[in-house]
C-alpha atoms as a PDB file:
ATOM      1  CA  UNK A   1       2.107  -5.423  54.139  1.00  0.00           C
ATOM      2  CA  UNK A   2       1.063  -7.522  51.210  1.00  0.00           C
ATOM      3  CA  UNK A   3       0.383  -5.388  48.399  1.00  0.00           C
ATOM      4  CA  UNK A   4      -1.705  -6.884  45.643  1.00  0.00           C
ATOM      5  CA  UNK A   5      -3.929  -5.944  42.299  1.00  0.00           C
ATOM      6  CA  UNK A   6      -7.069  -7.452  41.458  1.00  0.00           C
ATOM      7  CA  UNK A   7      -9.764  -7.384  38.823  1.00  0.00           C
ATOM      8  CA  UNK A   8     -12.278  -4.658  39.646  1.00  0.00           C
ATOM      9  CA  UNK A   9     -15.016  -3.635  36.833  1.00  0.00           C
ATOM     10  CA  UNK A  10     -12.955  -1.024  34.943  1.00  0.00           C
ATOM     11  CA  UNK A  11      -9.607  -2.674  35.341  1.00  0.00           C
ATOM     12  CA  UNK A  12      -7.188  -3.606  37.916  1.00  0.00           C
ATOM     13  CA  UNK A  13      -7.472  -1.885  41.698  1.00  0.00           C
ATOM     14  CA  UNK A  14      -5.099  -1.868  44.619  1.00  0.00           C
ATOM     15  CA  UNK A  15      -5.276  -4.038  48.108  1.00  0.00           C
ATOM     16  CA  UNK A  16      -4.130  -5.353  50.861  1.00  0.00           C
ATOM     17  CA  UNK A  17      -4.423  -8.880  51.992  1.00  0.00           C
ATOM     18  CA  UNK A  18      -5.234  -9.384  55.158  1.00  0.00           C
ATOM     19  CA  UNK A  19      -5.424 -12.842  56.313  1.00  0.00           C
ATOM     20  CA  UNK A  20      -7.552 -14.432  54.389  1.00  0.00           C
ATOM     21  CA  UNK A  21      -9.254 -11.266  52.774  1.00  0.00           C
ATOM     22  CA  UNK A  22      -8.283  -8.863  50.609  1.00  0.00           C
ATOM     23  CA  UNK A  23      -8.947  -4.796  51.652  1.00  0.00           C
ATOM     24  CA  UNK A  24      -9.668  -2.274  49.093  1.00  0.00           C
ATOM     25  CA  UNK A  25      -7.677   0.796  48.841  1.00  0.00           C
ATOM     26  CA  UNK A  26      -8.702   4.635  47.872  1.00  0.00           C
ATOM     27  CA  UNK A  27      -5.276   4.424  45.285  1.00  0.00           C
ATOM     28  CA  UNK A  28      -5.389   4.691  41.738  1.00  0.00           C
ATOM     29  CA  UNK A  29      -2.878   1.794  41.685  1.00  0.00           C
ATOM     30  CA  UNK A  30      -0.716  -0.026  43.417  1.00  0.00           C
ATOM     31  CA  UNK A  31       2.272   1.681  42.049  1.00  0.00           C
ATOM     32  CA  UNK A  32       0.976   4.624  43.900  1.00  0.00           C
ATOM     33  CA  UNK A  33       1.165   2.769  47.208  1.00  0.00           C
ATOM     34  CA  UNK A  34       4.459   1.352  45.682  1.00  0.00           C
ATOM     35  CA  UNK A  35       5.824   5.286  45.397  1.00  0.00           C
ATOM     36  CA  UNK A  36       4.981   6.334  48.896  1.00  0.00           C
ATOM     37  CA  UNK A  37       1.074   7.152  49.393  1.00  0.00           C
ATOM     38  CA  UNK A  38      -0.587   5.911  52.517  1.00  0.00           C
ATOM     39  CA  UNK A  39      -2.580   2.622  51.952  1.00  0.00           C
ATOM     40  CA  UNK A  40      -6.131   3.768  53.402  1.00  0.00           C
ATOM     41  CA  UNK A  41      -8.534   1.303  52.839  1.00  0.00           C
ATOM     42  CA  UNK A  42     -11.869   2.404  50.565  1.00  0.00           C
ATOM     43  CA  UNK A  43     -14.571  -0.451  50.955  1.00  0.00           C
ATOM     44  CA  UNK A  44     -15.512  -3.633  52.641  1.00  0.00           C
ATOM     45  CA  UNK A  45     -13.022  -6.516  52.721  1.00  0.00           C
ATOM     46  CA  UNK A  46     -13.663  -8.975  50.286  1.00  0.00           C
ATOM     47  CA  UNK A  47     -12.677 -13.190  50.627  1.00  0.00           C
ATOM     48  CA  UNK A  48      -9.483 -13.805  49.026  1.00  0.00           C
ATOM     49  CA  UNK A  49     -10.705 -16.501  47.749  1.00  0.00           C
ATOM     50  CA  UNK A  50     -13.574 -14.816  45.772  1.00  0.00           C
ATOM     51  CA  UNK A  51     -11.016 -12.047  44.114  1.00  0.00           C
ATOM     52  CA  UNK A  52      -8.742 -12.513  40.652  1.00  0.00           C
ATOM     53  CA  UNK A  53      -5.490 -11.386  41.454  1.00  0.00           C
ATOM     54  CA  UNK A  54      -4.005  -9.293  39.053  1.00  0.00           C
ATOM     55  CA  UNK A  55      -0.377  -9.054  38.001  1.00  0.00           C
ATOM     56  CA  UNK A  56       0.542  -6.663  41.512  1.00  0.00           C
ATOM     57  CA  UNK A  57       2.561  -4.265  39.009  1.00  0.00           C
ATOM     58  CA  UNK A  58       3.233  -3.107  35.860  1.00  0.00           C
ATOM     59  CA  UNK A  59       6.569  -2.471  35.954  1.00  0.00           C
ATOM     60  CA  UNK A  60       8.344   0.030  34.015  1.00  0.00           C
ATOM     61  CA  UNK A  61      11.023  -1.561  33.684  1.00  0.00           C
ATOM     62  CA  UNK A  62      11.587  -5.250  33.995  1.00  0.00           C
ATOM     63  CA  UNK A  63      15.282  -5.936  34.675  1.00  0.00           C
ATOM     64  CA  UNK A  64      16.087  -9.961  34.440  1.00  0.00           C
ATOM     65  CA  UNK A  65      19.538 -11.589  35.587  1.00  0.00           C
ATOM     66  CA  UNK A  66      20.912 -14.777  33.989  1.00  0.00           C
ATOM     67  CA  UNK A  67      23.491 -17.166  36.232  1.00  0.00           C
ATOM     68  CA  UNK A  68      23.022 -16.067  39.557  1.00  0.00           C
ATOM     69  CA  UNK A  69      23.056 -19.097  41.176  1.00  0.00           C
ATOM     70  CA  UNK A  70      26.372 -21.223  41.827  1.00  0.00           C
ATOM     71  CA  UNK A  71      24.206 -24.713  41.286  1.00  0.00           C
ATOM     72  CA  UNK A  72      22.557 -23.715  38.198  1.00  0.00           C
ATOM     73  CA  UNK A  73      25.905 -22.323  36.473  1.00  0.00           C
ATOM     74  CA  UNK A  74      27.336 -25.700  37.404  1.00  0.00           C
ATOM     75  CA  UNK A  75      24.377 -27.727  35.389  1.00  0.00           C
ATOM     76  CA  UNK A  76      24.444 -25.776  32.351  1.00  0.00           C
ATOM     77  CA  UNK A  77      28.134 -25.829  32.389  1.00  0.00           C
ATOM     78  CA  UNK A  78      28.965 -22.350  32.979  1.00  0.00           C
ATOM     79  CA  UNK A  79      31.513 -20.845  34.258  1.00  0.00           C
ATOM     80  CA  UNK A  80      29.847 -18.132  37.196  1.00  0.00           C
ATOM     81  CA  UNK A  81      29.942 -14.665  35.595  1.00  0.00           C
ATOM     82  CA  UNK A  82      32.514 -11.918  37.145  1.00  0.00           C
ATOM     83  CA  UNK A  83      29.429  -9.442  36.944  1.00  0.00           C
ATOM     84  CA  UNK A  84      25.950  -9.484  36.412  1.00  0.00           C
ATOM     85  CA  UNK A  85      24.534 -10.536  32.972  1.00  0.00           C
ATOM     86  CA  UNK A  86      21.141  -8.030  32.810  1.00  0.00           C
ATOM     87  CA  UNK A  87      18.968  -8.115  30.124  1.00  0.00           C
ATOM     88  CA  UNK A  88      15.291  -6.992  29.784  1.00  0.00           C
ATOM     89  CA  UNK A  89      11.986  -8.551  29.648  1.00  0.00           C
ATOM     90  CA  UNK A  90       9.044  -6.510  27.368  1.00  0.00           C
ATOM     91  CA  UNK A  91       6.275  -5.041  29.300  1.00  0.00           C
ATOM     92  CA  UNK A  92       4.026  -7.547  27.267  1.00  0.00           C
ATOM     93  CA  UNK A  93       5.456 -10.592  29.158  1.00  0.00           C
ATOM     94  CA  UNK A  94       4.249  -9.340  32.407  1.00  0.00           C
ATOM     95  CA  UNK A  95       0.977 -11.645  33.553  1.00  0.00           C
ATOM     96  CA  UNK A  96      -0.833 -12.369  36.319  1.00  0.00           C
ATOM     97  CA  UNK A  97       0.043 -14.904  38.899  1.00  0.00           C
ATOM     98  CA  UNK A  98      -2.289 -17.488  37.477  1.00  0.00           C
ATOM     99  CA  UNK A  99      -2.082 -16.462  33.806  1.00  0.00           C
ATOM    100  CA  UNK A 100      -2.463 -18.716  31.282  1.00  0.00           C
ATOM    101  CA  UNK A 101       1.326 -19.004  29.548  1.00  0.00           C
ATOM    102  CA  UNK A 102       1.234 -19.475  25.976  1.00  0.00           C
ATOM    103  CA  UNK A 103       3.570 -22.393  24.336  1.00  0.00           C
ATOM    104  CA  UNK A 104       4.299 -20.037  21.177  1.00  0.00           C
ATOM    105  CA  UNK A 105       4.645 -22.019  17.717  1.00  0.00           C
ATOM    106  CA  UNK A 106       8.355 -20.740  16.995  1.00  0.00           C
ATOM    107  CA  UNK A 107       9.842 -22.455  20.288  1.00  0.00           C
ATOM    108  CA  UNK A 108      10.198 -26.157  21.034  1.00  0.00           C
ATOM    109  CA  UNK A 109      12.135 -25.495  24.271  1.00  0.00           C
ATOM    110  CA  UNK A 110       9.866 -24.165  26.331  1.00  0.00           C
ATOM    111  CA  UNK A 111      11.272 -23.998  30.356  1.00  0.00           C
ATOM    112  CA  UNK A 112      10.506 -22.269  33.543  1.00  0.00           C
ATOM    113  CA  UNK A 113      13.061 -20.598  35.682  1.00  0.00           C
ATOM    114  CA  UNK A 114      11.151 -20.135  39.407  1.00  0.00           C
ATOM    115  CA  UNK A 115      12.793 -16.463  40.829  1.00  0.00           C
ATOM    116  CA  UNK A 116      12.954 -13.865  43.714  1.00  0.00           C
ATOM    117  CA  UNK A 117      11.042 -10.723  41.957  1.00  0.00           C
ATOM    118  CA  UNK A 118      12.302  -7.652  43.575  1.00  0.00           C
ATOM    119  CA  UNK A 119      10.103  -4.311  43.630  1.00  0.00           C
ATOM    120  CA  UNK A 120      11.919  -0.787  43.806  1.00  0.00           C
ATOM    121  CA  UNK A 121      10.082   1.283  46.194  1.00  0.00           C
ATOM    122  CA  UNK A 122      11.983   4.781  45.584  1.00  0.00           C
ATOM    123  CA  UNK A 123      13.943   6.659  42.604  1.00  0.00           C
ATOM    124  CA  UNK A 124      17.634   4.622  42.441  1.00  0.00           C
ATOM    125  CA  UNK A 125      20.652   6.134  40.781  1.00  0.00           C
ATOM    126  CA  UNK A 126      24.193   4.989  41.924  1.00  0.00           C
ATOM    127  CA  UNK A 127      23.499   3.878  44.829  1.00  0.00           C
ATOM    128  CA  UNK A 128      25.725   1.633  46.810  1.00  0.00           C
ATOM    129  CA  UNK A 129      25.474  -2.353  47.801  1.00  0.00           C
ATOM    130  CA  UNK A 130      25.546  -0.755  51.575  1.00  0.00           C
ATOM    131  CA  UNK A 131      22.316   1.434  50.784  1.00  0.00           C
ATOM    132  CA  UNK A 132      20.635  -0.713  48.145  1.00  0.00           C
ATOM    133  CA  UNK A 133      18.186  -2.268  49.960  1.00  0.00           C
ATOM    134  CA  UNK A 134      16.706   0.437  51.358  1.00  0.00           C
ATOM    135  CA  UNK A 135      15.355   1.149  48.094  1.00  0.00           C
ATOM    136  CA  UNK A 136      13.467  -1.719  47.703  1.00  0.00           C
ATOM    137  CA  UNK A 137       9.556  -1.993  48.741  1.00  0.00           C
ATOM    138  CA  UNK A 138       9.135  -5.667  48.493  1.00  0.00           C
ATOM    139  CA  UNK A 139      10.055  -8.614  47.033  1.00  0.00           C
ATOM    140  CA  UNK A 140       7.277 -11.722  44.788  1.00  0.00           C
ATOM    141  CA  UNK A 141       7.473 -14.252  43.125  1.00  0.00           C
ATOM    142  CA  UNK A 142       8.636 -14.632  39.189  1.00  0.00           C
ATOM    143  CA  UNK A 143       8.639 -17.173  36.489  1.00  0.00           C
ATOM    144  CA  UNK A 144      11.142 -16.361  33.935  1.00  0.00           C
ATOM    145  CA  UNK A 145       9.651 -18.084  30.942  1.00  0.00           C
ATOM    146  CA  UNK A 146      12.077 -19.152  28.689  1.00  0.00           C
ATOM    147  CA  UNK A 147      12.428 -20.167  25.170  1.00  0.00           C
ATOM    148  CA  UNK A 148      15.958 -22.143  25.424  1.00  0.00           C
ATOM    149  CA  UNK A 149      16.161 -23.192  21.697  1.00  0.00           C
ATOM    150  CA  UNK A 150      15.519 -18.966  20.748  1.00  0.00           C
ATOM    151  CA  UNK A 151      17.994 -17.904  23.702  1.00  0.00           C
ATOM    152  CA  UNK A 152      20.923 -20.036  21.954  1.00  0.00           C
ATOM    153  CA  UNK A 153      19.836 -18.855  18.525  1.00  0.00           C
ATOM    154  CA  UNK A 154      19.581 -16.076  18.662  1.00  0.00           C
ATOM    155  CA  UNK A 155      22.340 -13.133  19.973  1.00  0.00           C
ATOM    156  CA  UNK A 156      19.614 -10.451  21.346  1.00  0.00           C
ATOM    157  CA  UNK A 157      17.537 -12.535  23.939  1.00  0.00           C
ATOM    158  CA  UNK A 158      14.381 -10.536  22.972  1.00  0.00           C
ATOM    159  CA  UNK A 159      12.129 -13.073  21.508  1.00  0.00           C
ATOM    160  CA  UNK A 160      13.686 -16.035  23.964  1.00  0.00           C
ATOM    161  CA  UNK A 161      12.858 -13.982  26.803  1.00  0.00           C
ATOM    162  CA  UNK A 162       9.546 -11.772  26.279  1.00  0.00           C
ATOM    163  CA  UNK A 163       7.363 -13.927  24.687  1.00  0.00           C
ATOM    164  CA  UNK A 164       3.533 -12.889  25.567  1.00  0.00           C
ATOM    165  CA  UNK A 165       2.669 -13.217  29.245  1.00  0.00           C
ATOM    166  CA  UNK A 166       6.585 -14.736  29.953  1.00  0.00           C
ATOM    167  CA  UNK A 167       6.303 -13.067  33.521  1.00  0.00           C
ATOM    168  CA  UNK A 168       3.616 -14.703  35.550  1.00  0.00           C
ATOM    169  CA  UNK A 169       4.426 -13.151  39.517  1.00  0.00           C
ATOM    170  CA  UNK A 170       2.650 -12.143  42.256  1.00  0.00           C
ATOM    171  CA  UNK A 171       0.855 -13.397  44.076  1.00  0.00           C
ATOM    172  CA  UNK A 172       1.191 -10.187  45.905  1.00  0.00           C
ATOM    173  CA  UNK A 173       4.177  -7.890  47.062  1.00  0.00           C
ATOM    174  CA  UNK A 174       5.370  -8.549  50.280  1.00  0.00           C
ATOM    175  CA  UNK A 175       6.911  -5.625  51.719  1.00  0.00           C
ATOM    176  CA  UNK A 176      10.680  -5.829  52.606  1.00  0.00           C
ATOM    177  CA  UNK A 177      10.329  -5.355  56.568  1.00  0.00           C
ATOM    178  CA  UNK A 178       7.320  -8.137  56.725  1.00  0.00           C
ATOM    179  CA  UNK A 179       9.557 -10.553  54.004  1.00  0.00           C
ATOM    180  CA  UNK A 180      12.832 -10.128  55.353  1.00  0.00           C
ATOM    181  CA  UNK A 181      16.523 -10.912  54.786  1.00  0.00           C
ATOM    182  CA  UNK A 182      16.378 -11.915  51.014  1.00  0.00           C
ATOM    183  CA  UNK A 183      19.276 -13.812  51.173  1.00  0.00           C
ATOM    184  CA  UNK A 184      17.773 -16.563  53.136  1.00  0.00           C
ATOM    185  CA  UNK A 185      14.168 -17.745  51.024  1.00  0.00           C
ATOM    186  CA  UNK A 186      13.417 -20.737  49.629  1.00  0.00           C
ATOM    187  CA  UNK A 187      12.123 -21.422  46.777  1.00  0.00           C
ATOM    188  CA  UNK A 188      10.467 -24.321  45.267  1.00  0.00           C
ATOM    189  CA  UNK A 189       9.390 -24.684  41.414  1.00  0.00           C
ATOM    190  CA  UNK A 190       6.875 -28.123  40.594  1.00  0.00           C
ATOM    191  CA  UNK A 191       5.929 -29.020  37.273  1.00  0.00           C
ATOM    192  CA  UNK A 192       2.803 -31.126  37.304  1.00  0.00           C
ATOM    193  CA  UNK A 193       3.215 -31.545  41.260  1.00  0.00           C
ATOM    194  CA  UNK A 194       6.687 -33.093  40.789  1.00  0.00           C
ATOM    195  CA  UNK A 195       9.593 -30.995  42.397  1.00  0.00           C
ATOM    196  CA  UNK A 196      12.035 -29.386  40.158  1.00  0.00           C
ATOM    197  CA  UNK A 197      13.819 -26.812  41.694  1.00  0.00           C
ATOM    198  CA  UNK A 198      14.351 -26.826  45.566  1.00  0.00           C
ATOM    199  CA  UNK A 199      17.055 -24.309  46.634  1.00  0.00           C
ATOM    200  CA  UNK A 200      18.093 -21.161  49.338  1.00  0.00           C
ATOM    201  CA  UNK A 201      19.032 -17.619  47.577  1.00  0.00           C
ATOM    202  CA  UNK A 202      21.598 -18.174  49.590  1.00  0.00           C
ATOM    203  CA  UNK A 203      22.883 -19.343  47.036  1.00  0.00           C
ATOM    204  CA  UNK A 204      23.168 -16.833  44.270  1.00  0.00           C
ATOM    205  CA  UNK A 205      26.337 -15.214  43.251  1.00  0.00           C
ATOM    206  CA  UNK A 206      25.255 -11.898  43.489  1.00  0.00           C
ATOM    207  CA  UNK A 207      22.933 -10.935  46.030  1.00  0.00           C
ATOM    208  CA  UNK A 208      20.486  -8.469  46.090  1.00  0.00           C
ATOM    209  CA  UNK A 209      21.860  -5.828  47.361  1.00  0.00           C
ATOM    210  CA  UNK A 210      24.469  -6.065  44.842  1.00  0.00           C
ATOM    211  CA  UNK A 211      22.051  -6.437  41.949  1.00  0.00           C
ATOM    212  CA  UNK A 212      19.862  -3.014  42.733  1.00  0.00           C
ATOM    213  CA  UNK A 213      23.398  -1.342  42.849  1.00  0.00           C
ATOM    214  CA  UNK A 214      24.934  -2.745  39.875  1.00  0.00           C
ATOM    215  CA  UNK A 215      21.596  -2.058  38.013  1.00  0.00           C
ATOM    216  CA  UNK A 216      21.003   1.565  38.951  1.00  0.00           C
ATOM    217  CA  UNK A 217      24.685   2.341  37.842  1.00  0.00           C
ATOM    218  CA  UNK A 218      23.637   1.986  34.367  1.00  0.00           C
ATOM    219  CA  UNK A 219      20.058   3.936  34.923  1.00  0.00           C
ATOM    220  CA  UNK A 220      17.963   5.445  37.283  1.00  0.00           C
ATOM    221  CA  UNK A 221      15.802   2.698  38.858  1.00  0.00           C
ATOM    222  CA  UNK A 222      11.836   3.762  39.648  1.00  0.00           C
ATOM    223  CA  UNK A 223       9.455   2.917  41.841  1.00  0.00           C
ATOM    224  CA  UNK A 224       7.300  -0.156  40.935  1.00  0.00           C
ATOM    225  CA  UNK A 225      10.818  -1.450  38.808  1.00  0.00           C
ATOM    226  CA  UNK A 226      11.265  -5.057  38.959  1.00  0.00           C
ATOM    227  CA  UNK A 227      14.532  -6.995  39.005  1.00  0.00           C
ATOM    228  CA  UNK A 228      14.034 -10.750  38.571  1.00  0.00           C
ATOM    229  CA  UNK A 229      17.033 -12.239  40.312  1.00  0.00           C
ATOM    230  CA  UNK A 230      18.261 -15.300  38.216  1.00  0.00           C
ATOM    231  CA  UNK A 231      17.032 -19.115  38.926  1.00  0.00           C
ATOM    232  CA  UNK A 232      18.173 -21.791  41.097  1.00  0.00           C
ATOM    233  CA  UNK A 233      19.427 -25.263  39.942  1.00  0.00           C
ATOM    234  CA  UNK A 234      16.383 -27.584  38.167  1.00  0.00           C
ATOM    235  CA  UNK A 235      15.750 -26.055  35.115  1.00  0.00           C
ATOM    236  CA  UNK A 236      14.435 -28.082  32.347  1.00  0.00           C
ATOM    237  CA  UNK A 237      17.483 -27.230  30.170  1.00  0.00           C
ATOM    238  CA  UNK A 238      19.569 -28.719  33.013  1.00  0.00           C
ATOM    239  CA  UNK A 239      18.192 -32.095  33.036  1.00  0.00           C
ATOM    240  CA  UNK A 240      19.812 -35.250  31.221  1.00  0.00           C
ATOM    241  CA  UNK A 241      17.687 -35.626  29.072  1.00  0.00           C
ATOM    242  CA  UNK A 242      16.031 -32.039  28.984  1.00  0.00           C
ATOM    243  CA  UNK A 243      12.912 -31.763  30.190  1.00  0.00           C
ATOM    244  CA  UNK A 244      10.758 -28.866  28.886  1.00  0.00           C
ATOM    245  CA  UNK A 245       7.046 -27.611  29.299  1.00  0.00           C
ATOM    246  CA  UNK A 246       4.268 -28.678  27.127  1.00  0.00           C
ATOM    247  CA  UNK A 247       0.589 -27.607  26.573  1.00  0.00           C
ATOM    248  CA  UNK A 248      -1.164 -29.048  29.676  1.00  0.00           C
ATOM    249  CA  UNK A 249       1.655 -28.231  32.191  1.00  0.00           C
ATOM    250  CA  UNK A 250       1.283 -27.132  35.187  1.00  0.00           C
ATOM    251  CA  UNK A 251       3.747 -25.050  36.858  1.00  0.00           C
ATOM    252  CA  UNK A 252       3.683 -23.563  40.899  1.00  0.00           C
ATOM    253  CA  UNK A 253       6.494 -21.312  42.190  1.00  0.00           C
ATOM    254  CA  UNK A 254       6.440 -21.160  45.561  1.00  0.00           C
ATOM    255  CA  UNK A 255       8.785 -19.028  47.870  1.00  0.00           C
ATOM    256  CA  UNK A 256       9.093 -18.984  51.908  1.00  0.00           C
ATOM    257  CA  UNK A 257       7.047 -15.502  53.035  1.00  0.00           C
ATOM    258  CA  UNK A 258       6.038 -14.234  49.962  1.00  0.00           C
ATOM    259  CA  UNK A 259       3.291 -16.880  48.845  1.00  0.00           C
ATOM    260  CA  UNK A 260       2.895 -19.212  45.414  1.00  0.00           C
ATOM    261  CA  UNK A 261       1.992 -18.203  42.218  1.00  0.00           C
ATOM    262  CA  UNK A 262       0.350 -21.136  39.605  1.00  0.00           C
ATOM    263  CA  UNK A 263      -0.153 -21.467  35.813  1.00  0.00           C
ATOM    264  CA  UNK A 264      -0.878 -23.837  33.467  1.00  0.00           C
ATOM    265  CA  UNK A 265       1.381 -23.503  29.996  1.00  0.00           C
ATOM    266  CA  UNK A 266      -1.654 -23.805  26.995  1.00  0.00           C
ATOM    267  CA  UNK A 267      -1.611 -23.671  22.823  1.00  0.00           C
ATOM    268  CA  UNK A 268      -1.468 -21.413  21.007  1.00  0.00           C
END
């Protein structure tokens, strides 16, 4: 299924695209749906085309991981970690797939980082890399907004990291038996329709399996929990000379099964 959230006259609802449409549902939210209930549609289908998608979560919690990717610890000049590095992202950063993302005044490094999202579908506490994924309900796409010059600054990665709508995704959630092995998507990140970021999660260090384990050793993950995976190779911050966004940017993640999300970076 693809599981998605879209503007209805008293605040996000639940649906299913279908095609080219997008289905109603009788759930509250899509977290229920997320958690287990049945998604039994409530209405006429409706044109994709002719809905606002919504951000298809709120997560809560939003679990990020920094150097996962062989390639991109290689252009920042990193060694590769020996275990995850997790931090968090502030349920204020979370924003729609085609959210506007604000260039804040106190950054001048402003870069994207294109990830796998991944969705927990069902309560995860110590659970192994051998039964991880069958916790998970889906997978999306995520742009890890970044503000490099804050991140190096500063010790606590709050402010670099969770800047107001820093976590466009979506389009939808894909659920994990329609996307798939999740070790073997591409993704693609363009800035202004030129390619910056072109690479397998094949790639990471850690997979995903690994990640949902490690993670739920140091708390109970719950459903509608999102782990953003770590970026590929291509990142502005990479580049010689860096490269970062501006007001008037346009930025499109795009990753094989899931779908494409697209923003434009504005002023403050």
């Amino acid at each position: 299924m693809r599981l998605c959230s879209f503007s209805g006259p008293d605040g996000p609802l639940p649906g299913l695209v279908v095609g080219d449409e997008v289905v109603p549902l009788a759930a509250v939210s899509a977290l229920d749906i997320i958690a287990g209930a049945d998604p039994v549609a409530a209405g006429e289908p409706s044109p994709l085309a002719d809905v606002a998608l919504e951000a298809p979560v709120i997560p809560g919690a939003a679990i990020a991981i920094g150097l996962n990717y062989r390639a991109h610890a290689r252009e920042t000049g990193q060694e590769p970690p020996a275990e995850p590095v997790l931090f968090a992202k502030m349920r204020g950063t979370v924003n729609r797939p085609s959210g506007p993302v604000v260039h804040p005044e106190w950054t001048r490094r402003l870069d994207y980082e294109g990830e796998l999202g991944v969705v927990i579908g069902r309560r995860a506490h110590r659970v192994s890399a051998a039964d991880a994924l069958d916790y998970v309900f889906g997978y999306m796409a995520v742009n890890d907004v970044s503000a490099r010059d804050r991140q190096k600054s500063e010790p606590q990665w709050m402010r670099a990291k969770s800047g107001w709508g820093f976590m466009p995704m979506g389009p939808w959630i894909t659920s994990a038996d329609e996307a798939g092995d999740p070790q073997t998507l591409r993704i693609r990140t363009w800035v202004n329709d030129e390619l910056r970021q072109d690479t397998n999660t094949a790639d990471m260090i850690f997979p995903v399996a690994e990640l949902v384990a490690y993670a739920s050793q140091v708390f109970p993950l719950e459903p509608g929990d999102v782990i953003t995976t770590g970026t590929p190779s291509g990142v502005g911050v990479g580049m010689d000379p860096m490269r970062f966004l501006q007001p008037g940017d346009v930025v499109r993640i795009e990753i094989d099964r899931l779908g494409a999300i697209e923003h434009a970076i504005v002023a403050p």
